[in-house]
Protein backbone atom coordinates (compact mmCIF):
# COMPACT_ATOMS: atom_id res chain seq x y z
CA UNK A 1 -221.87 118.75 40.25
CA UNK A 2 -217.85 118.17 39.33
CA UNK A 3 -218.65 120.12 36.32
CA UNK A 4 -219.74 123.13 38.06
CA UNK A 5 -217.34 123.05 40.58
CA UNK A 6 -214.76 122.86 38.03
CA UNK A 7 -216.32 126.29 36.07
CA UNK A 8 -216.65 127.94 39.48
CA UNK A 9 -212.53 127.39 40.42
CA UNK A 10 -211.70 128.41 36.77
CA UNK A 11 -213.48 131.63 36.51
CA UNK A 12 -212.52 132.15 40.37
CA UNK A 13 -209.30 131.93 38.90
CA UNK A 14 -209.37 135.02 36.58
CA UNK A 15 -208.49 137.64 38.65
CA UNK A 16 -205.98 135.41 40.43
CA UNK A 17 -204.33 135.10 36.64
CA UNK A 18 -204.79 139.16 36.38
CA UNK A 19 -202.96 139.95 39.58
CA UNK A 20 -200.01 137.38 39.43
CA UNK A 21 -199.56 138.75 35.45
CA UNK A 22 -199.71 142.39 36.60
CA UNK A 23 -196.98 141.69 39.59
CA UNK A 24 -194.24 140.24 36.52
CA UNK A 25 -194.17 144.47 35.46
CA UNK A 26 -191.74 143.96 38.70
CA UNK A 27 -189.90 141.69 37.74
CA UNK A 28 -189.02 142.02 33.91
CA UNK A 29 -185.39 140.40 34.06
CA UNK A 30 -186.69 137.46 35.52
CA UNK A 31 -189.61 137.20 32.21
CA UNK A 32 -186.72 137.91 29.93
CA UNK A 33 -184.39 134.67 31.46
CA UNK A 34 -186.99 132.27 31.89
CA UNK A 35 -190.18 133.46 29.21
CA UNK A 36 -188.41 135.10 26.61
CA UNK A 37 -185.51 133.69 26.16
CA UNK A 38 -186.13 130.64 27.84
CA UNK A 39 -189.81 128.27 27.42
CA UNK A 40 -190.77 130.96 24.79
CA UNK A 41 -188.41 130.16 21.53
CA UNK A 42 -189.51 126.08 22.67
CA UNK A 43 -193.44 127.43 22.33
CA UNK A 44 -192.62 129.28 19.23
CA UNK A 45 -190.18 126.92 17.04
CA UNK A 46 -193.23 124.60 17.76
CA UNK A 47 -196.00 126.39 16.62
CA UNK A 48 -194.30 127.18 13.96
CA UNK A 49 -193.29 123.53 12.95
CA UNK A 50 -197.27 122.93 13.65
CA UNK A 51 -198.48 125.18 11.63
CA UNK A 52 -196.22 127.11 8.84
CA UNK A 53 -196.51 124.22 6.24
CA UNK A 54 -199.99 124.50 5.56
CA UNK A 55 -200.42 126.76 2.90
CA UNK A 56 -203.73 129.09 4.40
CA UNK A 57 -203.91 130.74 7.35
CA UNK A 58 -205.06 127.94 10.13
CA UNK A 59 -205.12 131.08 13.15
CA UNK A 60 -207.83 132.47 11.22
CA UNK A 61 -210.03 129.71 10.44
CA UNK A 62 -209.86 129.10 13.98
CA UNK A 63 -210.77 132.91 14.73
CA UNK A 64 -213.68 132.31 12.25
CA UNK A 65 -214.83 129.08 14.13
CA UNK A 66 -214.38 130.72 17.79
CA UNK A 67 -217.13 133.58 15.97
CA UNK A 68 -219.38 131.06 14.94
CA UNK A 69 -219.30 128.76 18.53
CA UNK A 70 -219.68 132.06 20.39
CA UNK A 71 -222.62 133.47 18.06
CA UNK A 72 -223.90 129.98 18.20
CA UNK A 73 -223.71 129.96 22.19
CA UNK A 74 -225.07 133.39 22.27
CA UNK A 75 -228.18 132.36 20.51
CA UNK A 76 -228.86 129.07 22.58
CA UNK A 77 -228.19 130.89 25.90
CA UNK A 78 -230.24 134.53 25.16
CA UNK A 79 -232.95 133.45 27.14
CA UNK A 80 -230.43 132.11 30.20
CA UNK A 81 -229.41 135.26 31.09
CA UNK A 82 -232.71 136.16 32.30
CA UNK A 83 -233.49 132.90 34.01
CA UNK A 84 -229.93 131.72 35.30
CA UNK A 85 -227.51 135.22 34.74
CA UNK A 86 -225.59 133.84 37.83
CA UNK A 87 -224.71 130.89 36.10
CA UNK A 88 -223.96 132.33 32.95
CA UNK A 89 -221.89 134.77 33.94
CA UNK A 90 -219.61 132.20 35.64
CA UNK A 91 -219.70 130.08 32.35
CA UNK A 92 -218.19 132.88 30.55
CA UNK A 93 -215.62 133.85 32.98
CA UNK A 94 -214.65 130.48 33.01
CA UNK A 95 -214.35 130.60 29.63
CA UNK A 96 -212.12 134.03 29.57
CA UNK A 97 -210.14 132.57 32.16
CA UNK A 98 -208.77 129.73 30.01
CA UNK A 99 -208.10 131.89 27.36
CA UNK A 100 -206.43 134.33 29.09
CA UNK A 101 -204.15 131.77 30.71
CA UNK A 102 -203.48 130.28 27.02
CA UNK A 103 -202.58 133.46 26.06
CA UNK A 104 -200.23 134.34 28.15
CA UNK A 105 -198.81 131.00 28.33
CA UNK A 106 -198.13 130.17 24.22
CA UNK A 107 -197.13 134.36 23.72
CA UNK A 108 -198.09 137.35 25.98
CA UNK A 109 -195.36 136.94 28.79
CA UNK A 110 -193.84 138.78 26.31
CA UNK A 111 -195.17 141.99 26.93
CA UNK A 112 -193.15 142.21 30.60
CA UNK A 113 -189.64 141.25 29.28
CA UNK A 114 -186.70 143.71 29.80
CA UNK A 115 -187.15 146.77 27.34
CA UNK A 116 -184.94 146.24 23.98
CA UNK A 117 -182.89 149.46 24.89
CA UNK A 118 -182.05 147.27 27.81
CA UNK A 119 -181.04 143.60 26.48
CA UNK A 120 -179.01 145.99 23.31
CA UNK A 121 -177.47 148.19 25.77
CA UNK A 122 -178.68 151.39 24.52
CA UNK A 123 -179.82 154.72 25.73
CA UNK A 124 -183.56 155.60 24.99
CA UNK A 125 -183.37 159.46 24.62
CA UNK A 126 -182.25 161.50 21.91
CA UNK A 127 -181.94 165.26 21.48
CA UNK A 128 -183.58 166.91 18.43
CA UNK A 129 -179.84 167.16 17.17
CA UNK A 130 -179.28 163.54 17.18
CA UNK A 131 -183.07 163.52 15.87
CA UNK A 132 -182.41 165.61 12.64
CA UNK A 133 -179.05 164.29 12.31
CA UNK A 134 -180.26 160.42 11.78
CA UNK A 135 -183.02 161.70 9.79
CA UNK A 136 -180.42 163.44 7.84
CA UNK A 137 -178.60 159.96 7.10
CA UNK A 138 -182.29 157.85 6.21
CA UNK A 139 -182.61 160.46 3.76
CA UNK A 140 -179.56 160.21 1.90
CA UNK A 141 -179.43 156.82 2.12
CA UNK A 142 -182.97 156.44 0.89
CA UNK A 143 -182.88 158.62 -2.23
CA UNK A 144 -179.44 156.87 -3.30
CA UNK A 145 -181.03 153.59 -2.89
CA UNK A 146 -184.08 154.91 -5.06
CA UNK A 147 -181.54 155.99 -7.87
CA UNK A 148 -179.55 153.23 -7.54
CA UNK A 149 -183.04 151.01 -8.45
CA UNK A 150 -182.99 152.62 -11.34
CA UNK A 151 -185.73 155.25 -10.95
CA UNK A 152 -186.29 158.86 -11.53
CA UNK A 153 -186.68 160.97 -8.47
CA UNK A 154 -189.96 161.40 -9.30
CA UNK A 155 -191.45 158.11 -10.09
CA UNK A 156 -193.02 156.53 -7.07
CA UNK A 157 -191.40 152.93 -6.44
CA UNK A 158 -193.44 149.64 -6.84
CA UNK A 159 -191.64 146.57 -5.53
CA UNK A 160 -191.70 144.15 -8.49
CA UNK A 161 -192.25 140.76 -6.70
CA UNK A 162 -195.37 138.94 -6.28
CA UNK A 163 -196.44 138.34 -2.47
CA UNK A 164 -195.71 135.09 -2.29
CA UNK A 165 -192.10 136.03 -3.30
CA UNK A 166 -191.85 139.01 -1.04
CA UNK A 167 -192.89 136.92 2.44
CA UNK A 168 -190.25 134.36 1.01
CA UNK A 169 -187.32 137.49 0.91
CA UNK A 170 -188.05 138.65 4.44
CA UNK A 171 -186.73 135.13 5.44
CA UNK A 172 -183.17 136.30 3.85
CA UNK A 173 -183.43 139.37 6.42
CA UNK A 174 -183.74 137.04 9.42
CA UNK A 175 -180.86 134.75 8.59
CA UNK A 176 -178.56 137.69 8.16
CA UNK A 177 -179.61 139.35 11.31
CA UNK A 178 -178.94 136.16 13.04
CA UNK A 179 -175.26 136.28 12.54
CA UNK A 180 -175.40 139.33 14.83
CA UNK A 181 -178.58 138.84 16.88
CA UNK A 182 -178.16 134.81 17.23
CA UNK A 183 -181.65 135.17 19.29
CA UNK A 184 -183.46 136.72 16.15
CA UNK A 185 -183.03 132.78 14.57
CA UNK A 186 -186.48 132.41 12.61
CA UNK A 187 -186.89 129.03 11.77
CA UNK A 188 -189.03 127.47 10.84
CA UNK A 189 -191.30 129.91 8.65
CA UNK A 190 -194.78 130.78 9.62
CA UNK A 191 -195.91 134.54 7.35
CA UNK A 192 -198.65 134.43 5.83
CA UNK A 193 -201.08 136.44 3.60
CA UNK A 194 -204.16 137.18 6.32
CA UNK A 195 -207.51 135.46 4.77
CA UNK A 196 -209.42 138.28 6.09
CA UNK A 197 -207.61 141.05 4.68
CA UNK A 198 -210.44 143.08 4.01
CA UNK A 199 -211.70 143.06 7.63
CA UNK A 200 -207.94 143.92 9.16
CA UNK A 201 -208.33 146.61 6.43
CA UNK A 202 -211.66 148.17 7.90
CA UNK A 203 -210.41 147.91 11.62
CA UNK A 204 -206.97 149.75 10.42
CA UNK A 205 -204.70 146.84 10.72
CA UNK A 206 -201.76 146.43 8.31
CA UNK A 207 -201.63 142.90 9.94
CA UNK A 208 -201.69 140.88 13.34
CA UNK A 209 -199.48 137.89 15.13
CA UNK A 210 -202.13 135.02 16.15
CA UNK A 211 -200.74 134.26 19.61
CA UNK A 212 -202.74 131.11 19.01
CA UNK A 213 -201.41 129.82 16.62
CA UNK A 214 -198.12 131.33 16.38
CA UNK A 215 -198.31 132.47 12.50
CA UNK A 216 -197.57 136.03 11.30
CA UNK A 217 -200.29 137.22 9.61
CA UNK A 218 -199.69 139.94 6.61
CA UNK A 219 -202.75 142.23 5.05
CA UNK A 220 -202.81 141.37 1.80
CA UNK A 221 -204.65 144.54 0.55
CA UNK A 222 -201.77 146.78 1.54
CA UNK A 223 -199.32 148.74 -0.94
CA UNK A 224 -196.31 146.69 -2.05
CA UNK A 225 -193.51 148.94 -0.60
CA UNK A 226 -195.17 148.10 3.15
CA UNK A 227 -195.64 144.75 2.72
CA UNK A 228 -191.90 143.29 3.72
CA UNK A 229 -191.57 145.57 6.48
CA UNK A 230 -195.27 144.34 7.85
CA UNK A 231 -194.23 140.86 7.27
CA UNK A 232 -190.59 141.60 9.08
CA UNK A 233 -193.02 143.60 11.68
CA UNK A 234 -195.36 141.00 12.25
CA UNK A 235 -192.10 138.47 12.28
CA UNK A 236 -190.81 140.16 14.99
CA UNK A 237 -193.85 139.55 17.24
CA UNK A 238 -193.30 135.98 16.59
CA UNK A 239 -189.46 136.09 17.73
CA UNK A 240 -190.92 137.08 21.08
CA UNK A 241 -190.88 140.75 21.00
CA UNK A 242 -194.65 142.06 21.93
CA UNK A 243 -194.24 145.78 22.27
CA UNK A 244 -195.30 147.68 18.66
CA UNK A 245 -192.28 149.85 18.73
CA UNK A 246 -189.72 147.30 19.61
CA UNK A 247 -191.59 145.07 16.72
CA UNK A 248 -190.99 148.21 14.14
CA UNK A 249 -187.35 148.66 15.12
CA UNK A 250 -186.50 145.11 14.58
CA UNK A 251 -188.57 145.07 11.23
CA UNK A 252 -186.23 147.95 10.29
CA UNK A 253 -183.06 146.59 10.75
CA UNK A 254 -184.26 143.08 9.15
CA UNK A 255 -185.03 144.83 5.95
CA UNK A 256 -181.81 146.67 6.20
CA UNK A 257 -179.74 143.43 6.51
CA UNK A 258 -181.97 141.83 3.57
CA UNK A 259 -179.76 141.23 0.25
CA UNK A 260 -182.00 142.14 -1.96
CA UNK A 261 -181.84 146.16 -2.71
CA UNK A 262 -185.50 146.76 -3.18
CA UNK A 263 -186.41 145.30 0.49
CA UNK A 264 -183.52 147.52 1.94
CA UNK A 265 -185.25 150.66 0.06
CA UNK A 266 -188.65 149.52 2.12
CA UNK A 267 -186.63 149.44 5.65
CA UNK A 268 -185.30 152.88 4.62
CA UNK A 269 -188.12 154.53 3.58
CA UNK A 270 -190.47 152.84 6.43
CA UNK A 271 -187.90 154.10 9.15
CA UNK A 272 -187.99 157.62 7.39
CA UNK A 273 -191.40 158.21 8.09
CA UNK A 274 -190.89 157.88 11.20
CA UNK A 275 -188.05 159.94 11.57
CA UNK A 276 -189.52 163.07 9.89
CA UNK A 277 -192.99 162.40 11.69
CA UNK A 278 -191.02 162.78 15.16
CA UNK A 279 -189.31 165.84 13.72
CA UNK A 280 -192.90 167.19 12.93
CA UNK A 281 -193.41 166.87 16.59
CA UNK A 282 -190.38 169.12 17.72
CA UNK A 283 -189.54 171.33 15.07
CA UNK A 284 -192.58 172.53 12.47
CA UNK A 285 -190.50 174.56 10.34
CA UNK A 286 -187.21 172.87 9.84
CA UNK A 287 -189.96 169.64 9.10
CA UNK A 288 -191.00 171.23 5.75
CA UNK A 289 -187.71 172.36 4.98
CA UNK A 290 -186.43 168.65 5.42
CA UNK A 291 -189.34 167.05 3.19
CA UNK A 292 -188.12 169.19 0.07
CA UNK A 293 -185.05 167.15 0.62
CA UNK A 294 -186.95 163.95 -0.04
CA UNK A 295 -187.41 162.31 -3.30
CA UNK A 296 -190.79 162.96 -5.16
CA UNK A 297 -191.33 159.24 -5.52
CA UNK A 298 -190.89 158.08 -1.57
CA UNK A 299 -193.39 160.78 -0.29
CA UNK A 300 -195.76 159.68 -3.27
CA UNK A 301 -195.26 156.05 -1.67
CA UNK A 302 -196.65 157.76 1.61
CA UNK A 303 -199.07 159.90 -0.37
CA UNK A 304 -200.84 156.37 -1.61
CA UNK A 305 -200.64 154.40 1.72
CA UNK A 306 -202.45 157.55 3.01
CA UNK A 307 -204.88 157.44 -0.14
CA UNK A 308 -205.70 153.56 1.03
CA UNK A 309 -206.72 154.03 4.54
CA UNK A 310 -208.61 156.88 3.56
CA UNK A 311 -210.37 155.01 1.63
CA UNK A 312 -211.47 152.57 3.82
CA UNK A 313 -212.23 155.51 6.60
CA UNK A 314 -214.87 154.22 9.06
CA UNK A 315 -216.37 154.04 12.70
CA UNK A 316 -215.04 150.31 13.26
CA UNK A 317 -211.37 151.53 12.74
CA UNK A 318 -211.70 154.42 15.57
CA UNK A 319 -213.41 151.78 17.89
CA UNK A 320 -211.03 149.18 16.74
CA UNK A 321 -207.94 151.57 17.51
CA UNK A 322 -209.43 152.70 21.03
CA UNK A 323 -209.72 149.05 22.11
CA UNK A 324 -206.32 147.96 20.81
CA UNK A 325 -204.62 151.36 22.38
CA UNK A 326 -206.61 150.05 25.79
CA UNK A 327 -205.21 146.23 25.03
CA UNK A 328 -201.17 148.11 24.52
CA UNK A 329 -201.82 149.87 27.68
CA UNK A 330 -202.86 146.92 29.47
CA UNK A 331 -199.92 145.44 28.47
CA UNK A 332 -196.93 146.63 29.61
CA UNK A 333 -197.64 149.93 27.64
CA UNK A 334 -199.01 153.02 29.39
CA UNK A 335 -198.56 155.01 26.51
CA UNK A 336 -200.62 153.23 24.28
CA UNK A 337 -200.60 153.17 20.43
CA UNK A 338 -197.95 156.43 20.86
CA UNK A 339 -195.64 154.03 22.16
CA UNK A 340 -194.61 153.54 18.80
CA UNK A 341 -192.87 157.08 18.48
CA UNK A 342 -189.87 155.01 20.49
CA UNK A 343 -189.07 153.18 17.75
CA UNK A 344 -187.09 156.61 17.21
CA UNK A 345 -185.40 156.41 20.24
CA UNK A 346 -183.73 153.05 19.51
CA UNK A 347 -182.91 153.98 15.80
CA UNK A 348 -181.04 157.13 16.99
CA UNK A 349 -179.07 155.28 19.55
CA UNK A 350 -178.70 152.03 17.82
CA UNK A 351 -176.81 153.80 15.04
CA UNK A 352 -175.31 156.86 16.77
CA UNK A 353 -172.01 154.55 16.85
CA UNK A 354 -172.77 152.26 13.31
CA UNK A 355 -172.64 152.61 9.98
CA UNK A 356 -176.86 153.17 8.50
């Protein structure tokens, strides 16, 4: 009897949970003081300390177990749901219940902290002028830094660093971005290479944060000139910063503050495509004009990330990207996966005033 009052207040609880979570959207200063920048970096350091040692990813062995208990359930309970549906319908709210609470509690406050434009002081519009005029500066930038590797402008660039060693650079980017972002303080380490690569691969995925467990999870299958800025990405997320865009800005300017050269060329190049995509947007023409100003070699480094998720083209990615676009607007962001066209916004205003 306990036990089923106990399921009956939990899963009586969900929508509780959904309409107290939805009523923070009001109130995102208060998140950012006492989430964010508050319990949040306690939650995080510790998950972290928890988990970053071991050498595998532990968020998705525990994904892999929650498949098999649920399957498992599933099959013991088929016959339930036409005897006792009542009852097994509260069971499983119950059980969403929890894990909604859990995540929300260890990560997805998050997603209803102040906007970054906010917290950095910065405006988030731009005119095409300011548009063309940072994508202007990426480009230079980004073919010097090619030359200055040592490569033709034709030859595409290949980062020559194992994975291991690249997920152990992106740690250099953090500590530097520290000085000037003392909140961006990474430590201890938790990036790792996902264990199911393959399947992020399939569903579109260059990699995922396990809220769970608190590691940053990198695809392993994907091209080496993405993989820092994924791991920086993915990084991000664990610092506390939810929203896609905000994650892809911050990624950006961690590369950029890396020492090594070849990790700055990735945060150039990854914030270039970006750029010239939102030029597409606003100005067709002067879009191909500005493309014959890029190096050969950087748009064949786009040319073969295309190439790979062509490849792996399939019906699971476009339900996979419908649910996740539903999941963004859920959260916090009612623009979905195009919320990530912002990330524009804050690198035109971030360094209207500073050197790139």
């Amino acid at each position: 009897m306990f036990k089923k009052k106990s399921i009956l207040v939990i899963a009586l609880l969900l929508p509780v949970q959904i309409l107290l979570i939805q009523s923070l959207k009001q109130y995102p200063s208060f998140v950012e003081k006492w989430y964010s920048l508050g319990l949040y970096p306690w939650i995080g350091k510790i998950s972290r300390s928890l988990w970053g040692w071991v050498p595998f990813s532990v968020g998705d062995i525990f994904y892999t177990l929650i498949f098999i208990l649920v399957a498992r359930w599933i099959y013991k309970n088929f016959k339930g749901f036409r005897y006792e549906p009542v009852k097994l319908v509260f069971d499983i709210t119950a059980h969403v219940s929890i894990v909604y609470f859990m995540f929300h509690l260890l990560w997805g406050f998050n997603y209803y902290r102040e906007p970054l434009h906010t917290s950095l002081n910065l405006g988030n519009d731009y005119t095409t002028e300011q548009l063309i005029a940072i994508t202007n500066k990426v480009i230079k930038k980004s073919n010097e830094l090619h030359n200055s590797l040592g490569y033709a402008d034709s030859v595409k660039i290949d980062l020559p660093y194992t994975q291991k060693q690249m997920l152990d650079l992106t740690q250099n980017s953090y500590a530097n971005l520290q000085k000037t972002f003392p909140s961006l303080s990474l430590q201890p380490k938790s990036v790792k290479k996902s264990l199911w690569s393959l399947g992020l691969t399939y569903m579109g995925y260059s990699g995922y944060l396990n809220p769970f467990s608190g590691e940053a999870q990198v695809n392993g299958l994907i091209k080496s000139y993405k993989f820092p800025v994924v791991a920086c990405h993915e990084q991000a997320h664990q610092l506390g910063y939810a929203k896609e865009n905000e994650a892809n800005f911050i990624a950006t300017l961690a590369a950029l503050h890396n020492d090594d050269k070849y990790i700055n060329y990735t945060g150039y190049i990854f914030a270039l495509r970006y750029c010239v995509n939102e030029l597409s947007y606003r100005d067709k023409e002067l879009y191909h004009e500005t493309l014959e100003t890029i190096h050969p070699g950087i748009l064949k480094s786009y040319k073969e990330m295309r190439d790979f998720w062509d490849s792996y083209d399939n019906p699971m990615e476009e339900l996979s990207k419908a649910w996740y676009n539903l999941f963004l607007k859920a959260n916090n962001q009612p623009k979905g996966i195009k919320t990530y066209s912002y990330m524009v916004a804050l690198m035109v205003n971030y360094f209207d005033n500073r050197p790139l």
